[in-house]
N, C-alpha and C. Protein backbone atom coordinates (compact mmCIF):
# COMPACT_ATOMS: atom_id res chain seq x y z
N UNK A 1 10.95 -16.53 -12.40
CA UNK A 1 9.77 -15.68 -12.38
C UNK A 1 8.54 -16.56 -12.34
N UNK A 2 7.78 -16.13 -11.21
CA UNK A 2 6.32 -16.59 -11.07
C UNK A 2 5.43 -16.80 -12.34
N UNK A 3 4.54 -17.72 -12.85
CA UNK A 3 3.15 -17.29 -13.85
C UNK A 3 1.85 -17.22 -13.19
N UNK A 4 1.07 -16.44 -13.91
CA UNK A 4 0.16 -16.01 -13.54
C UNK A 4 -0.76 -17.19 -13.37
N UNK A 5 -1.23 -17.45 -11.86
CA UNK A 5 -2.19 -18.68 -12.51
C UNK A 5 -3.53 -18.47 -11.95
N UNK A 6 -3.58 -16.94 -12.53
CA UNK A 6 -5.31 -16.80 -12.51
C UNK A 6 -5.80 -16.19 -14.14
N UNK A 7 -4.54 -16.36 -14.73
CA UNK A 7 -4.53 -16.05 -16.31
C UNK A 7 -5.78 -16.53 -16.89
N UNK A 8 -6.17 -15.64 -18.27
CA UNK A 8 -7.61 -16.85 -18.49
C UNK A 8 -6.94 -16.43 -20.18
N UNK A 9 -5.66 -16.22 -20.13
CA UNK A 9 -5.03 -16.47 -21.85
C UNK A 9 -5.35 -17.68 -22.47
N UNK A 10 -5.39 -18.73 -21.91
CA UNK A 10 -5.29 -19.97 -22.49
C UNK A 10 -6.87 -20.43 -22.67
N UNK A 11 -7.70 -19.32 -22.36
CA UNK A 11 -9.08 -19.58 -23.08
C UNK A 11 -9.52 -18.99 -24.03
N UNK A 12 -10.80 -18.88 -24.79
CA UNK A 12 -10.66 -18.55 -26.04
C UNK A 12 -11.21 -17.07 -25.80
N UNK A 13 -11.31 -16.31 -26.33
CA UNK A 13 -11.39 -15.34 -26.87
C UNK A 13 -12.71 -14.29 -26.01
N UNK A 14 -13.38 -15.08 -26.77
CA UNK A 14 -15.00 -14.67 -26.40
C UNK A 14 -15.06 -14.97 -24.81
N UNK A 15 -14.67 -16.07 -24.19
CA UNK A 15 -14.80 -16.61 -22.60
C UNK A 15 -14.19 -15.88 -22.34
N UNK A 16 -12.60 -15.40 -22.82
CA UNK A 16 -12.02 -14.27 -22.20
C UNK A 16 -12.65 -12.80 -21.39
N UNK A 17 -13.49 -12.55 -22.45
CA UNK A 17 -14.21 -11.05 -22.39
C UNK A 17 -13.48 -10.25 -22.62
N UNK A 18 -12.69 -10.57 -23.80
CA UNK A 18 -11.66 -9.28 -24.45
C UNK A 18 -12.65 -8.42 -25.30
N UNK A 19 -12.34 -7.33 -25.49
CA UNK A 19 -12.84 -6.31 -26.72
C UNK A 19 -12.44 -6.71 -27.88
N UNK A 20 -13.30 -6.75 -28.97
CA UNK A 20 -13.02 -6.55 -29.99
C UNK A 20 -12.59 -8.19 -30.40
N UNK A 21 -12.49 -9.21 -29.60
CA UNK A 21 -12.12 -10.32 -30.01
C UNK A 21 -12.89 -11.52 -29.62
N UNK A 22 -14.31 -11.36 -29.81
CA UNK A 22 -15.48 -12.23 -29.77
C UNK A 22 -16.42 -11.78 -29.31
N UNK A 23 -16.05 -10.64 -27.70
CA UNK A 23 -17.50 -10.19 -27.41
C UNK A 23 -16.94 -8.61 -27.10
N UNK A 24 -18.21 -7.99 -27.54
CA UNK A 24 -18.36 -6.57 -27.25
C UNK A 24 -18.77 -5.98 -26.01
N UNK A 25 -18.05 -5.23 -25.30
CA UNK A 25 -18.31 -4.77 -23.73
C UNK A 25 -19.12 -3.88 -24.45
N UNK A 26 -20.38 -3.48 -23.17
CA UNK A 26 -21.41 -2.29 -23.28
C UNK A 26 -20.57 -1.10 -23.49
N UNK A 27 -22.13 -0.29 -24.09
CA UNK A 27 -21.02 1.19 -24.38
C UNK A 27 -20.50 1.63 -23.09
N UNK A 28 -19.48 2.06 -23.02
CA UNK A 28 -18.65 2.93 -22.20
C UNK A 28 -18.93 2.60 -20.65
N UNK A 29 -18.51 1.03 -21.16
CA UNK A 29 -17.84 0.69 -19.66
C UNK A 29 -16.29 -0.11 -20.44
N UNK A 30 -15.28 1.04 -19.85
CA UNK A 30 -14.32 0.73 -19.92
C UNK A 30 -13.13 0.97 -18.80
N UNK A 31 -14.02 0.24 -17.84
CA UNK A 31 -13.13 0.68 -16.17
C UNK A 31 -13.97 -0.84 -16.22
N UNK A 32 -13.45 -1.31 -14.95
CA UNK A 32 -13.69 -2.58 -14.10
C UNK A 32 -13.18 -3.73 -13.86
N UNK A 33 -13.65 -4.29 -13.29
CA UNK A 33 -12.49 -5.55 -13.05
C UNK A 33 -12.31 -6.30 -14.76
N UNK A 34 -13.06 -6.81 -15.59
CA UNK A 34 -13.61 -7.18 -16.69
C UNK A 34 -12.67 -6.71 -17.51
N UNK A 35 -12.68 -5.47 -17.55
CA UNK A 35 -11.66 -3.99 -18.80
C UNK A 35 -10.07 -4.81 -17.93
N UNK A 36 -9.93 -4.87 -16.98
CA UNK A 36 -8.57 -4.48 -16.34
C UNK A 36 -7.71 -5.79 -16.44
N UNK A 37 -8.72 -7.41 -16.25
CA UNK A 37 -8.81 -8.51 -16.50
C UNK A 37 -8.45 -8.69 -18.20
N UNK A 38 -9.31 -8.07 -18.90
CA UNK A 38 -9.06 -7.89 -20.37
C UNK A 38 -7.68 -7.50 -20.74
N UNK A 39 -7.10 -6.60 -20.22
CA UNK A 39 -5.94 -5.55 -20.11
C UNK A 39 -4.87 -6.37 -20.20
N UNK A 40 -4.78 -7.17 -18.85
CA UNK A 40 -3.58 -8.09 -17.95
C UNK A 40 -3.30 -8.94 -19.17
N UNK A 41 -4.61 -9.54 -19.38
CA UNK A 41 -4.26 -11.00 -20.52
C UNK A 41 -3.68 -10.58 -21.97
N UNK A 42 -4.01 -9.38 -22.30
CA UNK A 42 -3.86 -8.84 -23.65
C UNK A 42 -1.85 -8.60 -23.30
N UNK A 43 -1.58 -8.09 -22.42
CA UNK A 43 -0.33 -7.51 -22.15
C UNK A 43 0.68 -9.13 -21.40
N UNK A 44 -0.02 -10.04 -20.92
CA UNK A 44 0.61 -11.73 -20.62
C UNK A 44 0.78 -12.41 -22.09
N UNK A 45 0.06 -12.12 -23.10
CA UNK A 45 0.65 -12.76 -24.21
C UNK A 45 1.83 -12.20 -24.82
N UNK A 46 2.63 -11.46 -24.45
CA UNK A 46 3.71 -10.49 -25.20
C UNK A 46 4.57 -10.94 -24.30
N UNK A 47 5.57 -12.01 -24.29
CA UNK A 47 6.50 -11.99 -23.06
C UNK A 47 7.35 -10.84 -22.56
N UNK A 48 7.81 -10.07 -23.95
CA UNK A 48 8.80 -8.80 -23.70
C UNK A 48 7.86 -7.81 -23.09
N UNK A 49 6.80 -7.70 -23.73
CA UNK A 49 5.55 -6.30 -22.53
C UNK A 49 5.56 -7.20 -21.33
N UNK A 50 5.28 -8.15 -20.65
CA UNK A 50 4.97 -9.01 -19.49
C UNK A 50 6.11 -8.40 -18.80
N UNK A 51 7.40 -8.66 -18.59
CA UNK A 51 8.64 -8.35 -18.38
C UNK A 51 8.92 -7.03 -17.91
N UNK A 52 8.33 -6.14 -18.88
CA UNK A 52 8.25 -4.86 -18.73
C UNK A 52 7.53 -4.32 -17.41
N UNK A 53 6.12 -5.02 -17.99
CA UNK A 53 5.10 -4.31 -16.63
C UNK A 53 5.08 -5.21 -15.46
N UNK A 54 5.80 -6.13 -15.52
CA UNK A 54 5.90 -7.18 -13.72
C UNK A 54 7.29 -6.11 -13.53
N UNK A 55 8.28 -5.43 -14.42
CA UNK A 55 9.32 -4.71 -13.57
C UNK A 55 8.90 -3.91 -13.39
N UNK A 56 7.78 -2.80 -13.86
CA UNK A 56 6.91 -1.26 -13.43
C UNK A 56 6.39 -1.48 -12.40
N UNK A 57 5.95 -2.85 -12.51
CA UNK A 57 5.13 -3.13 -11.18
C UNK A 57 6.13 -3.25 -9.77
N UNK A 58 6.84 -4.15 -10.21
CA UNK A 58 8.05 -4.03 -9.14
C UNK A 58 8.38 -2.74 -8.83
N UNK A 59 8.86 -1.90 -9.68
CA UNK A 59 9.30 -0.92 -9.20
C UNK A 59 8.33 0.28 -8.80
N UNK A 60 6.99 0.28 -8.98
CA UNK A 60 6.21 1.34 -8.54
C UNK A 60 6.16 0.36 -6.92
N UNK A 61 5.55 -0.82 -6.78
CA UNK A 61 5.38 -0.89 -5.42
C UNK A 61 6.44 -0.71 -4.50
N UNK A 62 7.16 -0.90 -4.98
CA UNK A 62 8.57 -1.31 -3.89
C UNK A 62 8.73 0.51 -3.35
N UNK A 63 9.40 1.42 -4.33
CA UNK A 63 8.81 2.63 -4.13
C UNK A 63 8.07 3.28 -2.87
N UNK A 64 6.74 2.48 -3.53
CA UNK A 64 5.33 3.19 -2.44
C UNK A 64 6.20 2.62 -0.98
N UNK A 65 6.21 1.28 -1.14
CA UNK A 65 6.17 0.13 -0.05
C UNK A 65 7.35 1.72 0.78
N UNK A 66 8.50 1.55 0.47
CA UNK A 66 9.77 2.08 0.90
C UNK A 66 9.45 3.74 1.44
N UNK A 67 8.81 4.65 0.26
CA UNK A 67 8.18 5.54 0.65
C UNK A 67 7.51 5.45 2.25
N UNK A 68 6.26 4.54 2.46
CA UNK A 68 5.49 4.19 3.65
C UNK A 68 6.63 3.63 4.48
N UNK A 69 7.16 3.14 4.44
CA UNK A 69 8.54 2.51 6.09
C UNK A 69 9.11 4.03 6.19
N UNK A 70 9.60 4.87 5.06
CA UNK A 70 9.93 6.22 5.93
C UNK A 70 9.13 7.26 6.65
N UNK A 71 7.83 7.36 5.96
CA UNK A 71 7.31 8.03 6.93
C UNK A 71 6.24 7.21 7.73
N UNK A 72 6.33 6.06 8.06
CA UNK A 72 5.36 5.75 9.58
C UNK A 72 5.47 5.97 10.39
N UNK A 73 7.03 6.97 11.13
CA UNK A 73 7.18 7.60 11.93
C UNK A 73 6.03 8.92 12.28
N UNK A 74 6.23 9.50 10.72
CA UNK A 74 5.28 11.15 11.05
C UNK A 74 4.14 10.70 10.61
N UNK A 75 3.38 11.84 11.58
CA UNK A 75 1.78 11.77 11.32
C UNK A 75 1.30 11.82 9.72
N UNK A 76 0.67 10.94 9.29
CA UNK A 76 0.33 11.19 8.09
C UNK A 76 0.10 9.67 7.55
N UNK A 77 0.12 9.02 6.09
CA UNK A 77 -0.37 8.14 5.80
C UNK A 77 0.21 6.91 5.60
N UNK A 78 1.92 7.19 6.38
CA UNK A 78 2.70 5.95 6.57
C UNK A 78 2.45 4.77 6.40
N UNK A 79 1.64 4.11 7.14
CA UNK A 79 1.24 2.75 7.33
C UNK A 79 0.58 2.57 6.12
N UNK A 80 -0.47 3.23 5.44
CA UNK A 80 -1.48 3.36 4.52
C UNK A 80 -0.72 2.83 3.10
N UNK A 81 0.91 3.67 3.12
CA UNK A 81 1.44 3.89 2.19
C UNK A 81 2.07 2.26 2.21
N UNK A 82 2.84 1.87 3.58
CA UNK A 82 3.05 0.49 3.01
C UNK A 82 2.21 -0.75 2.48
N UNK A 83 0.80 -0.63 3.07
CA UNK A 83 0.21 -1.66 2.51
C UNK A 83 -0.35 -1.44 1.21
N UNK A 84 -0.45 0.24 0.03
CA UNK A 84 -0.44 0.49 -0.63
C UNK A 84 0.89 -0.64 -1.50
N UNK A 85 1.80 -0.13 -1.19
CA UNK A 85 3.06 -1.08 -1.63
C UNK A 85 3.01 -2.71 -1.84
N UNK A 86 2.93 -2.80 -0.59
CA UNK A 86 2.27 -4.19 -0.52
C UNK A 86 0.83 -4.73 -1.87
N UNK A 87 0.25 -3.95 -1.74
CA UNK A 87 -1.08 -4.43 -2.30
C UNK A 87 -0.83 -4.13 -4.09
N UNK A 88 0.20 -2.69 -4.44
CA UNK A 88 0.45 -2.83 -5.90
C UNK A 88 1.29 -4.64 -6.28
N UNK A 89 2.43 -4.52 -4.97
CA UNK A 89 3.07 -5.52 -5.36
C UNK A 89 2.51 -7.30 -5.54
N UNK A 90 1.49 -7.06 -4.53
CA UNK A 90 0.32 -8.24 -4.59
C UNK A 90 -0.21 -9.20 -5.99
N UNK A 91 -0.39 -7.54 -6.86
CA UNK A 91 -1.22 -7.71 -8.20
C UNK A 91 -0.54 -8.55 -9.08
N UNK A 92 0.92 -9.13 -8.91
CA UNK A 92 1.87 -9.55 -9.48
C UNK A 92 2.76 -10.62 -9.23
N UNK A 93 2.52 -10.78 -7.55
CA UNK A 93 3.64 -11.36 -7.27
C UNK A 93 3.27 -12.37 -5.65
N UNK A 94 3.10 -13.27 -6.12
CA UNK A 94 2.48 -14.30 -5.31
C UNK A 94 2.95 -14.35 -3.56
N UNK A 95 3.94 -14.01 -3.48
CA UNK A 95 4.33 -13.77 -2.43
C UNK A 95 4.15 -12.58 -1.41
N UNK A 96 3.87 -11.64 -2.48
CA UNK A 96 3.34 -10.35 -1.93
C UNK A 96 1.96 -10.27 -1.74
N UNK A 97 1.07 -11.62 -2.53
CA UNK A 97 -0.16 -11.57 -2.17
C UNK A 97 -0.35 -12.47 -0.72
N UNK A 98 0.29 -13.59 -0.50
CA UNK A 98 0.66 -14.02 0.68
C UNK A 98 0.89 -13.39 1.72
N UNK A 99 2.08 -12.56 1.55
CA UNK A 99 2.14 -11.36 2.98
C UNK A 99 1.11 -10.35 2.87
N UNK A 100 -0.29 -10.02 2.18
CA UNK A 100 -0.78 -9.23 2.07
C UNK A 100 -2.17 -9.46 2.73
N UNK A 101 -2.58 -11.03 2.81
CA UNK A 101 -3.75 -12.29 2.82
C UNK A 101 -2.94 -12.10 4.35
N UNK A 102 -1.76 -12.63 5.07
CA UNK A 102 -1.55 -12.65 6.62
C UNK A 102 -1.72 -11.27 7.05
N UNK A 103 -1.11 -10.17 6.43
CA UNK A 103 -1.18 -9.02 6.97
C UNK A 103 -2.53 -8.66 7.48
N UNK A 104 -3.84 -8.73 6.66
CA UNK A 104 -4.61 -8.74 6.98
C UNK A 104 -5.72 -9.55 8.08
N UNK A 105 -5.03 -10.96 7.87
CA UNK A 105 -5.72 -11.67 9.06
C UNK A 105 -5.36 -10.70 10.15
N UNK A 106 -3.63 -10.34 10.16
CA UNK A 106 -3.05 -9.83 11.42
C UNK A 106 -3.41 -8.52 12.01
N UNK A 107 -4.47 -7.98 10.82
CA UNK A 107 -4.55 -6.66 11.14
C UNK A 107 -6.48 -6.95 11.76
N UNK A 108 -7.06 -7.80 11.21
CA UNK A 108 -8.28 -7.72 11.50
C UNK A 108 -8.61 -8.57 12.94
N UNK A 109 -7.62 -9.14 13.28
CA UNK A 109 -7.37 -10.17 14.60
C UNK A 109 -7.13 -8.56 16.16
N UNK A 110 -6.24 -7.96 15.32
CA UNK A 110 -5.75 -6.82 16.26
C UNK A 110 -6.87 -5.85 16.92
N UNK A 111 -7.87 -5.57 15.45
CA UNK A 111 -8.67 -4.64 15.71
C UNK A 111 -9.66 -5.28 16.53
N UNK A 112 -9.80 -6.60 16.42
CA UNK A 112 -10.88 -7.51 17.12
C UNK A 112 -10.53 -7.41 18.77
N UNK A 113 -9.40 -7.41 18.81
CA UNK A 113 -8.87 -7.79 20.40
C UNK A 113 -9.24 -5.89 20.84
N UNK A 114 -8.79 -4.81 19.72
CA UNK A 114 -8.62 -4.04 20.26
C UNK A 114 -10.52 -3.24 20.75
N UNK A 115 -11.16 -3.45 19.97
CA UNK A 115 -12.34 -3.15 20.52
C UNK A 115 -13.26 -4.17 21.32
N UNK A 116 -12.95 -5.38 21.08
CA UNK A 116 -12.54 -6.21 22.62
C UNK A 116 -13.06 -5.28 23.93
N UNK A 117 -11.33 -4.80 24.05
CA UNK A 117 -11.23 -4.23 25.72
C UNK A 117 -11.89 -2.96 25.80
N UNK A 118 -12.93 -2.17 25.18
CA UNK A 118 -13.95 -1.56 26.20
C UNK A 118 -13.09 -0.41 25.63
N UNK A 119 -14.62 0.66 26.07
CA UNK A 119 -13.67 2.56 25.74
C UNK A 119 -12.90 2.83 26.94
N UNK A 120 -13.22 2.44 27.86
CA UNK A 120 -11.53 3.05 28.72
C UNK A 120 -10.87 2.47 28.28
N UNK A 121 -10.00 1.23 27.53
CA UNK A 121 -8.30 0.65 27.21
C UNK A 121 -8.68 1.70 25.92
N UNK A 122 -9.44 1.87 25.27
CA UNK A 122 -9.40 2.15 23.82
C UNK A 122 -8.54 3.87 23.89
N UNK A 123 -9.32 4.54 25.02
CA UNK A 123 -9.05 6.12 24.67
C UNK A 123 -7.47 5.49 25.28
N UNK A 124 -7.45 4.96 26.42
CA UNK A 124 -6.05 5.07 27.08
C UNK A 124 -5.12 4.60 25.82
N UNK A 125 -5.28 3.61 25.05
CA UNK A 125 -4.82 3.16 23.73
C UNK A 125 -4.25 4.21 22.66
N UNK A 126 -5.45 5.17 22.67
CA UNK A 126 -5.18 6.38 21.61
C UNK A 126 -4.37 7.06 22.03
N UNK A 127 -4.59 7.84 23.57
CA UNK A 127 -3.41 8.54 24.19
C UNK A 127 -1.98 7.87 24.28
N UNK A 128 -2.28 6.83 24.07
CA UNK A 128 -0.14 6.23 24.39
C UNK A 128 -0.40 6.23 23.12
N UNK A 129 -0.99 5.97 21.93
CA UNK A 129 -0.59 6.37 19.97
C UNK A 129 0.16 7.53 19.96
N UNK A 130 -0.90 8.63 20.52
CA UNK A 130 -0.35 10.25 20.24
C UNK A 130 0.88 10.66 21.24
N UNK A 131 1.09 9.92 22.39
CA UNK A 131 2.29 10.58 23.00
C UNK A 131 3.83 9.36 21.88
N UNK A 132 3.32 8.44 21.69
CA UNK A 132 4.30 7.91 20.52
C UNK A 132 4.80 8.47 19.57
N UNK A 133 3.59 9.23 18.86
CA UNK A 133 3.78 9.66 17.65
C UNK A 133 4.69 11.41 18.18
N UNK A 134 4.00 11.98 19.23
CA UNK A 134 4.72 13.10 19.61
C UNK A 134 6.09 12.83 19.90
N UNK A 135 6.32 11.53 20.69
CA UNK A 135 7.78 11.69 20.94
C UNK A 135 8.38 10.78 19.84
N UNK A 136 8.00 10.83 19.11
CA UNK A 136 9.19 10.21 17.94
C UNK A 136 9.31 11.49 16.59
N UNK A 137 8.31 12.43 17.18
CA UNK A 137 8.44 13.74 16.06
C UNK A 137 9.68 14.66 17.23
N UNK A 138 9.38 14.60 18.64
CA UNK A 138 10.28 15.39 19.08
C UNK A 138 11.85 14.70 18.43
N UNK A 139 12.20 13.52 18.60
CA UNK A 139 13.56 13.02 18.61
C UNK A 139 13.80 13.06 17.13
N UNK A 140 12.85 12.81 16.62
CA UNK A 140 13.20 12.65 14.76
C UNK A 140 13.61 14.74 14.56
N UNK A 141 13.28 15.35 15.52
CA UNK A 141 13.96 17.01 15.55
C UNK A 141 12.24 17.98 14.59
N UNK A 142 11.33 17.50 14.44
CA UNK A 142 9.70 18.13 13.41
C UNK A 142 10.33 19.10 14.36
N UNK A 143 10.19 19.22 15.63
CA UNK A 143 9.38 20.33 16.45
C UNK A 143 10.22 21.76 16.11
N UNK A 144 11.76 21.19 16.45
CA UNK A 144 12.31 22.24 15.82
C UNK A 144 13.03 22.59 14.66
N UNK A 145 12.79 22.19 13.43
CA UNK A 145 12.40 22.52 12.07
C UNK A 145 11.21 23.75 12.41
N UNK A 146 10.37 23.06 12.77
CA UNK A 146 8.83 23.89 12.58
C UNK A 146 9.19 25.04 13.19
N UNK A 147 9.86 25.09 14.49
CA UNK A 147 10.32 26.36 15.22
C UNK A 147 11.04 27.14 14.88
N UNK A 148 12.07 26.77 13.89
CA UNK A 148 12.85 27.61 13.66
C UNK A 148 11.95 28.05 11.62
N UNK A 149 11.27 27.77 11.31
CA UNK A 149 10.35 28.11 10.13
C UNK A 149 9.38 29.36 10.99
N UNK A 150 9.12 29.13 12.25
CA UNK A 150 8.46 30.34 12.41
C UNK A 150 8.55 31.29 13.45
N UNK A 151 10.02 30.99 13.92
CA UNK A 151 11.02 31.74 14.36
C UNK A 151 10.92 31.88 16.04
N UNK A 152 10.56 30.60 16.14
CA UNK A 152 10.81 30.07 17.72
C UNK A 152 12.12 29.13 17.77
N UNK A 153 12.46 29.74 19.16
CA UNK A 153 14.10 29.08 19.16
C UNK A 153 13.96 29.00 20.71
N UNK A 154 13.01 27.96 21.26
CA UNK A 154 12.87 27.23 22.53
C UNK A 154 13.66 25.82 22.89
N UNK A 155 14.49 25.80 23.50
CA UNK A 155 16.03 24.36 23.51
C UNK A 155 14.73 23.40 23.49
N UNK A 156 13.52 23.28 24.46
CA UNK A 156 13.53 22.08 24.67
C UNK A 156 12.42 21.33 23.03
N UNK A 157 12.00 22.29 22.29
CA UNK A 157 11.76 22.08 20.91
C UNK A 157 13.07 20.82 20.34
N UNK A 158 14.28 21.40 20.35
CA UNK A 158 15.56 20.25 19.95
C UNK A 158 15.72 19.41 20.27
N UNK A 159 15.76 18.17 19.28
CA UNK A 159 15.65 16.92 19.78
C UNK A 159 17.08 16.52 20.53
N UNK A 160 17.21 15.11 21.35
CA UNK A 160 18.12 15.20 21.52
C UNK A 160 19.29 14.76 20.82
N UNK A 161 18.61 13.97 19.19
CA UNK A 161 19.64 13.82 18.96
C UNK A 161 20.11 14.82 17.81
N UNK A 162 19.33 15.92 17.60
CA UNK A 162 19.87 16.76 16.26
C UNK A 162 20.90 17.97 17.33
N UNK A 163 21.16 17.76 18.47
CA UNK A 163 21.93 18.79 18.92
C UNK A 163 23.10 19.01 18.81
């Protein structure tokens, strides 16, 4: 198992910016990076709590992450959901902050090239998205689910492979 090495346990107290253990946060700010920073270090000195919440953590991202790879097929927040995954798993795990630091070069490199090429590649771009996303809802069978929920029973609705 990884350690944290943006920990600030091994400083004292007050430099920390813990509550209640040298310096006093303003009234009622108890959200922010500061509170959350406070939080991490208070819960890294307990090896058995540490243990605990790097496996919550594991297991909520992985989850999301897994959640988002099933639906990036259907319209909706697929993609969103894996780098959600990605980014809980980040908070924890050095390697996930690594694939999270490329993902993003890879994603901000893409968008660069993609508004790059001008509004004609862009709309033509969007239209091959939506005939993607349509034909992977026809074959994944949405269309006729939905059809037969509201009592259309047209063959070519059926995908070809739910027949």
């Amino acid at each position: 198992m990884e350690s944290r090495s943006d920990s600030v346990a091994d400083r004292p107290a007050a430099e920390a910016g813990i509550p209640g253990e040298g310096t006093e946060p303003e009234a009622g700010h108890r959200s922010g990076p500061a509170f959350w920073r406070a939080y991490r270090d208070r819960v890294a000195r307990r090896p058995t709590l540490e243990l605990v919440y790097r496996v919550g953590v594991a297991v909520v991202g992985t989850a999301v992450f897994v959640v988002g790879v099933i639906t990036i097929p259907f319209p909706g927040p697929g993609w969103a959901l894996v780098f959600a995954g990605i980014g809980i798993l980040a908070t924890e795990f050095a390697v996930a902050r690594r694939a999270l630091g490329w993902l993003r070069d890879k994603y901000r490199r893409g968008m660069a090239w993609y508004i790059s090429r001008g509004p004609i590649m862009q709309v033509i771009a969007f239209l091959a998205t939506c005939a993607l996303v349509v034909a992977t809802l026809w074959v994944l069978g949405t269309f006729g689910l939905v059809g037969d929920w509201i009592g259309v029973d047209w063959q070519w609705l059926r995908s070809p492979l739910m027949s």
